[in-house]
Structures are given as structure tokens and as C-alpha cells.
PDB file of N, CA and C in Angstrom:
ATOM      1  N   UNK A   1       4.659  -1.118  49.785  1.00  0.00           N
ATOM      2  CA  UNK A   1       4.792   0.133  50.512  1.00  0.00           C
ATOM      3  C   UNK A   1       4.730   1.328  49.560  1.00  0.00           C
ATOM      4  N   UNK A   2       5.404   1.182  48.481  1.00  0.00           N
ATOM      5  CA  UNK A   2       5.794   2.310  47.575  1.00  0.00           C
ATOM      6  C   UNK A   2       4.068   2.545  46.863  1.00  0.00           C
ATOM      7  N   UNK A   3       3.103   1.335  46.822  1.00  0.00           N
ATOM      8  CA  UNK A   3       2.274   1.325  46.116  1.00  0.00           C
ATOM      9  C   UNK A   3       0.807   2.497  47.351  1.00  0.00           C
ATOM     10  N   UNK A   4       1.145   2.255  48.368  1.00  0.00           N
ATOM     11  CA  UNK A   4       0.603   2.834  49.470  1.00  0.00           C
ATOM     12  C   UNK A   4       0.848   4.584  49.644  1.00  0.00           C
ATOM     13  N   UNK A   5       2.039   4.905  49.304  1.00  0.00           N
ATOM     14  CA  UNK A   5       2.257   6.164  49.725  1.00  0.00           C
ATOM     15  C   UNK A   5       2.342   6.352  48.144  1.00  0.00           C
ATOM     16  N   UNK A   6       2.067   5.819  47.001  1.00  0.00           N
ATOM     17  CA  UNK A   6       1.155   6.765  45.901  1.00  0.00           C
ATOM     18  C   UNK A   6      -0.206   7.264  46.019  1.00  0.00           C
ATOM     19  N   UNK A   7      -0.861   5.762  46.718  1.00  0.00           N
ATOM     20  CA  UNK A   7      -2.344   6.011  46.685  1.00  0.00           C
ATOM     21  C   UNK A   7      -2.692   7.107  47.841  1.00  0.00           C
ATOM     22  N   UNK A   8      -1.735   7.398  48.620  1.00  0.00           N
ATOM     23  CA  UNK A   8      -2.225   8.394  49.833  1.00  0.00           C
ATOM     24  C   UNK A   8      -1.872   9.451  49.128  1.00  0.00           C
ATOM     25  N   UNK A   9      -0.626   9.727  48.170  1.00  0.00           N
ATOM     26  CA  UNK A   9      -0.361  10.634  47.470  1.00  0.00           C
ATOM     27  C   UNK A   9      -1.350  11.366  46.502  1.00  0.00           C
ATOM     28  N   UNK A  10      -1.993  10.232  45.983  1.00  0.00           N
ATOM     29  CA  UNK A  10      -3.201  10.460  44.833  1.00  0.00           C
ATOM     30  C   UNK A  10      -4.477  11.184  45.817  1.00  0.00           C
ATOM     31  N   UNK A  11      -4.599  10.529  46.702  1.00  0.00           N
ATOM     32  CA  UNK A  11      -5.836  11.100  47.847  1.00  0.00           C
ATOM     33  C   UNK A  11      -5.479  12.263  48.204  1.00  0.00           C
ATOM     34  N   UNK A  12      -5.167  12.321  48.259  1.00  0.00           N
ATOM     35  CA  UNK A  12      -3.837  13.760  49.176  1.00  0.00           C
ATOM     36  C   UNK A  12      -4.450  14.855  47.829  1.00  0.00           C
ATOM     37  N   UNK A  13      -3.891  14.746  46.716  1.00  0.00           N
ATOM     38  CA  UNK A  13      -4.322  15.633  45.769  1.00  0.00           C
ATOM     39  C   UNK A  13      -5.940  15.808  45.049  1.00  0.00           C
ATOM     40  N   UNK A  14      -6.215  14.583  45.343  1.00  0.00           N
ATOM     41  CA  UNK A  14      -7.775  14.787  45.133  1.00  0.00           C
ATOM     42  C   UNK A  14      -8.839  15.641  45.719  1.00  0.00           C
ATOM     43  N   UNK A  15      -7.959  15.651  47.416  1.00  0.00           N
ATOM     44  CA  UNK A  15      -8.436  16.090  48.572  1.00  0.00           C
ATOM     45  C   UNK A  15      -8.299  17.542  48.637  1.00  0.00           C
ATOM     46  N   UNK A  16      -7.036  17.791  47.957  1.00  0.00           N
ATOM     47  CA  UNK A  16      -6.459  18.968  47.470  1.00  0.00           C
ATOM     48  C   UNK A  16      -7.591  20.005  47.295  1.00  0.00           C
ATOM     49  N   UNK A  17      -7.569  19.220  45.508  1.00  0.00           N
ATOM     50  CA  UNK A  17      -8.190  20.046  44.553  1.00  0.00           C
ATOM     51  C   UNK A  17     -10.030  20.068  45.199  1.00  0.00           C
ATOM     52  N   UNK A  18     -10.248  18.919  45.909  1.00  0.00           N
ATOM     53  CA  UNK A  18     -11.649  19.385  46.596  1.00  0.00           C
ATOM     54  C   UNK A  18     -11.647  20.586  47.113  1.00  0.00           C
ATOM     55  N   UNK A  19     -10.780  20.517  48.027  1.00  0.00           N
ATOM     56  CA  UNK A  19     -10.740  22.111  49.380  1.00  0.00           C
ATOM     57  C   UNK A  19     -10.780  23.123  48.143  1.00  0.00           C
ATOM     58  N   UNK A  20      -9.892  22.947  47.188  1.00  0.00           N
ATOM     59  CA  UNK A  20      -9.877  24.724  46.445  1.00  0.00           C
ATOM     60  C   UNK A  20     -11.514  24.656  46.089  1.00  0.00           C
ATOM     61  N   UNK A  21     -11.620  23.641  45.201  1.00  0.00           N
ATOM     62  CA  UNK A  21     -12.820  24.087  44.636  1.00  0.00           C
ATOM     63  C   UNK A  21     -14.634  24.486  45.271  1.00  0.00           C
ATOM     64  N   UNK A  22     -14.088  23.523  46.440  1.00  0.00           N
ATOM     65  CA  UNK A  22     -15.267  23.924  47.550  1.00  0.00           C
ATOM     66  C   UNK A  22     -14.727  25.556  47.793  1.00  0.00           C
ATOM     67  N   UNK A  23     -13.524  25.641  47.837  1.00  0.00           N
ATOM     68  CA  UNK A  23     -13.378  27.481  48.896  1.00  0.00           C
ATOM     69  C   UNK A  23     -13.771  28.547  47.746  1.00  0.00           C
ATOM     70  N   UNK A  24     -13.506  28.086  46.362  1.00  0.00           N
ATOM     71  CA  UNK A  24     -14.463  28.849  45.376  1.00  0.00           C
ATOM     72  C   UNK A  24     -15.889  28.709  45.238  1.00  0.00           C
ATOM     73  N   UNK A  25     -16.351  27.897  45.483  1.00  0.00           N
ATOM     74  CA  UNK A  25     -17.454  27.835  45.351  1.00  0.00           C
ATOM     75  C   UNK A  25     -18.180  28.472  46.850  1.00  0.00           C
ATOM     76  N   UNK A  26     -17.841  28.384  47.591  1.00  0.00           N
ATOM     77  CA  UNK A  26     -18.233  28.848  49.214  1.00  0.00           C
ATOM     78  C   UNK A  26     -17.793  30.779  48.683  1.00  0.00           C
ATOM     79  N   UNK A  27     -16.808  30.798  47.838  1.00  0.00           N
ATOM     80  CA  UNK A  27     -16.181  32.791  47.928  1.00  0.00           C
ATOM     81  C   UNK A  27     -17.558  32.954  47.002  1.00  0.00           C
ATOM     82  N   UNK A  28     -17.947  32.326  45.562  1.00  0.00           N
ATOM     83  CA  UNK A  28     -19.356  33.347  45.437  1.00  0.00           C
ATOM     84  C   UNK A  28     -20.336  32.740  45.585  1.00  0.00           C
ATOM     85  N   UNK A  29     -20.921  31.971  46.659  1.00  0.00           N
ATOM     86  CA  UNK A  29     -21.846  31.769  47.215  1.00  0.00           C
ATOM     87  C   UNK A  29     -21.923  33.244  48.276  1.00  0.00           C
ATOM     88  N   UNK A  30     -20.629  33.535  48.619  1.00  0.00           N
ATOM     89  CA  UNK A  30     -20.601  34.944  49.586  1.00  0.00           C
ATOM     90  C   UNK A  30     -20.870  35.871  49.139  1.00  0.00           C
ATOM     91  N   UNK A  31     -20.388  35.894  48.028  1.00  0.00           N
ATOM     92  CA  UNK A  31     -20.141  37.112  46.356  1.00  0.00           C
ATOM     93  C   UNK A  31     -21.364  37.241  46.563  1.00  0.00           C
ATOM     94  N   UNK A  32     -22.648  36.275  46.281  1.00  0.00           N
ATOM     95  CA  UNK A  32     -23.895  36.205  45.975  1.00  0.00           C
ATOM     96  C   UNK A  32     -25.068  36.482  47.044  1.00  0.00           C
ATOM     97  N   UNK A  33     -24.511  35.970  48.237  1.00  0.00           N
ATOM     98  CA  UNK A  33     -25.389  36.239  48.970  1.00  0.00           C
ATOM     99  C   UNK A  33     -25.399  38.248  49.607  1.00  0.00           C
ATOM    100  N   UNK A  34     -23.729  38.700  49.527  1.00  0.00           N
ATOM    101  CA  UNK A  34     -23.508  40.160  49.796  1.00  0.00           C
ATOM    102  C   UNK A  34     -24.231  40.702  48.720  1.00  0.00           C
ATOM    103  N   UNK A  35     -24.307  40.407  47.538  1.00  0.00           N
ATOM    104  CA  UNK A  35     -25.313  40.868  46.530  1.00  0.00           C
ATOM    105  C   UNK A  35     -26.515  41.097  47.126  1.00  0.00           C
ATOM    106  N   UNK A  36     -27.333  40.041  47.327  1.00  0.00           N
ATOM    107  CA  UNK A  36     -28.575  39.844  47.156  1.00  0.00           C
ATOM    108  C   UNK A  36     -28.624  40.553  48.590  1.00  0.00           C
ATOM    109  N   UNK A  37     -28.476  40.859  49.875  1.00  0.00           N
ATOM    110  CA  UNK A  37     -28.344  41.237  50.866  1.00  0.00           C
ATOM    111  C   UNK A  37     -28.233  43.274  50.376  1.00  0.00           C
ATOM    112  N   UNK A  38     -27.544  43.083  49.488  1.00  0.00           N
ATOM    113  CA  UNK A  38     -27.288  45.098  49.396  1.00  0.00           C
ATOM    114  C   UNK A  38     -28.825  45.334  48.486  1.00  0.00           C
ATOM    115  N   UNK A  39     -29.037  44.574  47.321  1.00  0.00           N
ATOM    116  CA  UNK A  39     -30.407  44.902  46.650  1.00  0.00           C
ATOM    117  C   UNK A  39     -31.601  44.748  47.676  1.00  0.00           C
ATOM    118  N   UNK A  40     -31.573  43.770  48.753  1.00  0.00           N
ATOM    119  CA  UNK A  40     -32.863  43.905  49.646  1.00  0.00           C
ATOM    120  C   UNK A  40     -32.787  45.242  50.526  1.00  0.00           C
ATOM    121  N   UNK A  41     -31.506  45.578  50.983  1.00  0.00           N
ATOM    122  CA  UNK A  41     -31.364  46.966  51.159  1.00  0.00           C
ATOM    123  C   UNK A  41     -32.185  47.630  50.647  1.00  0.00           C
ATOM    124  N   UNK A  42     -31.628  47.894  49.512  1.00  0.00           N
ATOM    125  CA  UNK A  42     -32.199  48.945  48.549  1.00  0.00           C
ATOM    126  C   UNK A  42     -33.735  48.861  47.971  1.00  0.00           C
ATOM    127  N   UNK A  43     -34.453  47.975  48.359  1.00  0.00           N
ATOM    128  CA  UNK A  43     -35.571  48.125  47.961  1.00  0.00           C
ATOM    129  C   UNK A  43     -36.316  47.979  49.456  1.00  0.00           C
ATOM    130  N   UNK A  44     -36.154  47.500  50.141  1.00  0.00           N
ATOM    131  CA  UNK A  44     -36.524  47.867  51.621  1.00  0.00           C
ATOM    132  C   UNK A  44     -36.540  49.687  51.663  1.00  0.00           C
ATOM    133  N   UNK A  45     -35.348  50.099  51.265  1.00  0.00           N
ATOM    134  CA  UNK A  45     -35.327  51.447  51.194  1.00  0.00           C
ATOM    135  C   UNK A  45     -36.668  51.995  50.528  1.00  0.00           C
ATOM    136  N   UNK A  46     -36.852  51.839  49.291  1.00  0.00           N
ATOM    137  CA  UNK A  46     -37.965  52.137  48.347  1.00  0.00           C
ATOM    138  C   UNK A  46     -39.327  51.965  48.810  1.00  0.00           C
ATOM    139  N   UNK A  47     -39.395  51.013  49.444  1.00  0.00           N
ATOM    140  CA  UNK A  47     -40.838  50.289  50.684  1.00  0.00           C
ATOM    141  C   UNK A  47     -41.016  51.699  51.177  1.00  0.00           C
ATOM    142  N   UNK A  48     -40.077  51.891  52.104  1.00  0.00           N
ATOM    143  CA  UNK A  48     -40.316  52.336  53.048  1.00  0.00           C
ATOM    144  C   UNK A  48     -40.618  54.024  52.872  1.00  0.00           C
ATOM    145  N   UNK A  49     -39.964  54.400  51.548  1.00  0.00           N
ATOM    146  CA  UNK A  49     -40.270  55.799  51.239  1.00  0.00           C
ATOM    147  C   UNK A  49     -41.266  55.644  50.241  1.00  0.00           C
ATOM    148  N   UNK A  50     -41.688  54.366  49.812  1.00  0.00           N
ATOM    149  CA  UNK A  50     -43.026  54.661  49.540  1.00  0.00           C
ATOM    150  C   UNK A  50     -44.634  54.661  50.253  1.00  0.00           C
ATOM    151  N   UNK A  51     -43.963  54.228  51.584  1.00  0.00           N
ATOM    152  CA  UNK A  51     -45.390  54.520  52.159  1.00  0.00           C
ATOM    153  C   UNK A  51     -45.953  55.470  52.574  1.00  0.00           C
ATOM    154  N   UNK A  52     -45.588  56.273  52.665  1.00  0.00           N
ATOM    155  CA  UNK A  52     -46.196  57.599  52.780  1.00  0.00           C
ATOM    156  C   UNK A  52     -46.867  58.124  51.868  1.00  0.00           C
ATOM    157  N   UNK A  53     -46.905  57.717  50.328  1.00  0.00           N
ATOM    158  CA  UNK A  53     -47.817  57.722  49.725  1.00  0.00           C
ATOM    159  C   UNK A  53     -48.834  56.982  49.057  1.00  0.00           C
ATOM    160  N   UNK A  54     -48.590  55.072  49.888  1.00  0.00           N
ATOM    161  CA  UNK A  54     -49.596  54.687  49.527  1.00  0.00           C
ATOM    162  C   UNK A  54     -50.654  55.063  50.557  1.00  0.00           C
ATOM    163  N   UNK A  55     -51.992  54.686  49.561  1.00  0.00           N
ATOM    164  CA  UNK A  55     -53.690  54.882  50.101  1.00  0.00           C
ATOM    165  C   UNK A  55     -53.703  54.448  51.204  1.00  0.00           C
ATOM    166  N   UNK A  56     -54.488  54.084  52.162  1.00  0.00           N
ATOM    167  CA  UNK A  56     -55.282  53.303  52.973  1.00  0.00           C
ATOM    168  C   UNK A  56     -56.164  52.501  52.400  1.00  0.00           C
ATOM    169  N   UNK A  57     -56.330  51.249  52.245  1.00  0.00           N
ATOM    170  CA  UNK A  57     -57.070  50.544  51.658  1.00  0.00           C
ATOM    171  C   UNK A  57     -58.687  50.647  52.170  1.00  0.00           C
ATOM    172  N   UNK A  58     -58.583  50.924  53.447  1.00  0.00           N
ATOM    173  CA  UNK A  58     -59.813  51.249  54.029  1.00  0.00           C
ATOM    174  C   UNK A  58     -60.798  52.367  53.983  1.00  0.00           C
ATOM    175  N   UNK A  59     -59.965  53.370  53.291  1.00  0.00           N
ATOM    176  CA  UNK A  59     -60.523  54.828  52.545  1.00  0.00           C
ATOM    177  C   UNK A  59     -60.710  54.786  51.261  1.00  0.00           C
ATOM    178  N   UNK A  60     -61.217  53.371  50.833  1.00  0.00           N
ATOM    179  CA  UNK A  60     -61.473  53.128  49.354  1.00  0.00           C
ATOM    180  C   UNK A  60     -62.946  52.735  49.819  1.00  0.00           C
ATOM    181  N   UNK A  61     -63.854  53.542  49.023  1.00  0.00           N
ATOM    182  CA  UNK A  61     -65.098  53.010  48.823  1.00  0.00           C
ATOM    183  C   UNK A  61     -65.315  51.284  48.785  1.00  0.00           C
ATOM    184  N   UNK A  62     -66.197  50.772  48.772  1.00  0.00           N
ATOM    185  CA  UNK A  62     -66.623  49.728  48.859  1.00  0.00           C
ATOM    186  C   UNK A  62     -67.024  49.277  47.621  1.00  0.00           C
ATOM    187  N   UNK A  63     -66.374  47.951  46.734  1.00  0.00           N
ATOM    188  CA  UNK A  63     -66.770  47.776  45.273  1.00  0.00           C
ATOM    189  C   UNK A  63     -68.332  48.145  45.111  1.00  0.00           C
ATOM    190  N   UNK A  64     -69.106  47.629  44.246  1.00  0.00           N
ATOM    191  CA  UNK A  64     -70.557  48.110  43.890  1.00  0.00           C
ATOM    192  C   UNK A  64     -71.355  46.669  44.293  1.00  0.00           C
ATOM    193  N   UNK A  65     -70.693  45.426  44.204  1.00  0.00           N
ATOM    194  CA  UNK A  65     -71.563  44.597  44.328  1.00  0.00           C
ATOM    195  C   UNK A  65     -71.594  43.924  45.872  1.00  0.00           C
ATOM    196  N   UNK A  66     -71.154  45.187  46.922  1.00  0.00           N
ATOM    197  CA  UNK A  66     -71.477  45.385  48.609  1.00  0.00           C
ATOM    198  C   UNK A  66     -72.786  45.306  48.863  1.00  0.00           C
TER     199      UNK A  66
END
């Protein structure tokens, strides 16, 4: 009996230290993805105030060998 409620004891803490280390690993997977989510922001931003000054590709002459 005594040998039973170590080994659930031992599981118990294994199980433990899983949950923390999964809930760190899940906090900057979040860390990382709110990152990468604010920089697409910000260059979505840049897109978008740069089109107004790109060309029209279609108001480009035609290479030479047309």
C-alpha cells in the first residue's frame, strides 16, 4: 500500500512539474505570437501608406523584346 501511494505521489509531481512547464511554454508561445501579430500591424500599416505611391505596372512601357 505504502509502495502505491509513493508511486501516485511520484506521478502526482511529475504531472506537476508537466502543467508548469507546458503553462510556460503556452505564456511565450502567447508572448510570441502578440509579437508577431503587433509587427504585422505595423507593416500592413506601411503597405498600405505605401500605395499611393506605387506605379501601376500597366503604365510601364512594354520591355523591348515585345
Amino acid at each position: 500500500m505504502d509502495q502505491r501511494i509513493n508511486d501516485l505521489e511520484s506521478k502526482v509531481a511529475f504531472l506537476d512539474d508537466l502543467v508548469h512547464s507546458l503553462s510556460n511554454t503556452v505564456y511565450r508561445q502567447q508572448k510570441q505570437i502578440d509579437e508577431l501579430t503587433q509587427a504585422l500591424e505595423r507593416l500592413s500599416g506601411q503597405v498600405k501608406n505605401m500605395r499611393p505611391h506605387l506605379r501601376d505596372p500597366s503604365d510601364e512601357p512594354p520591355p523591348p523584346h515585345y
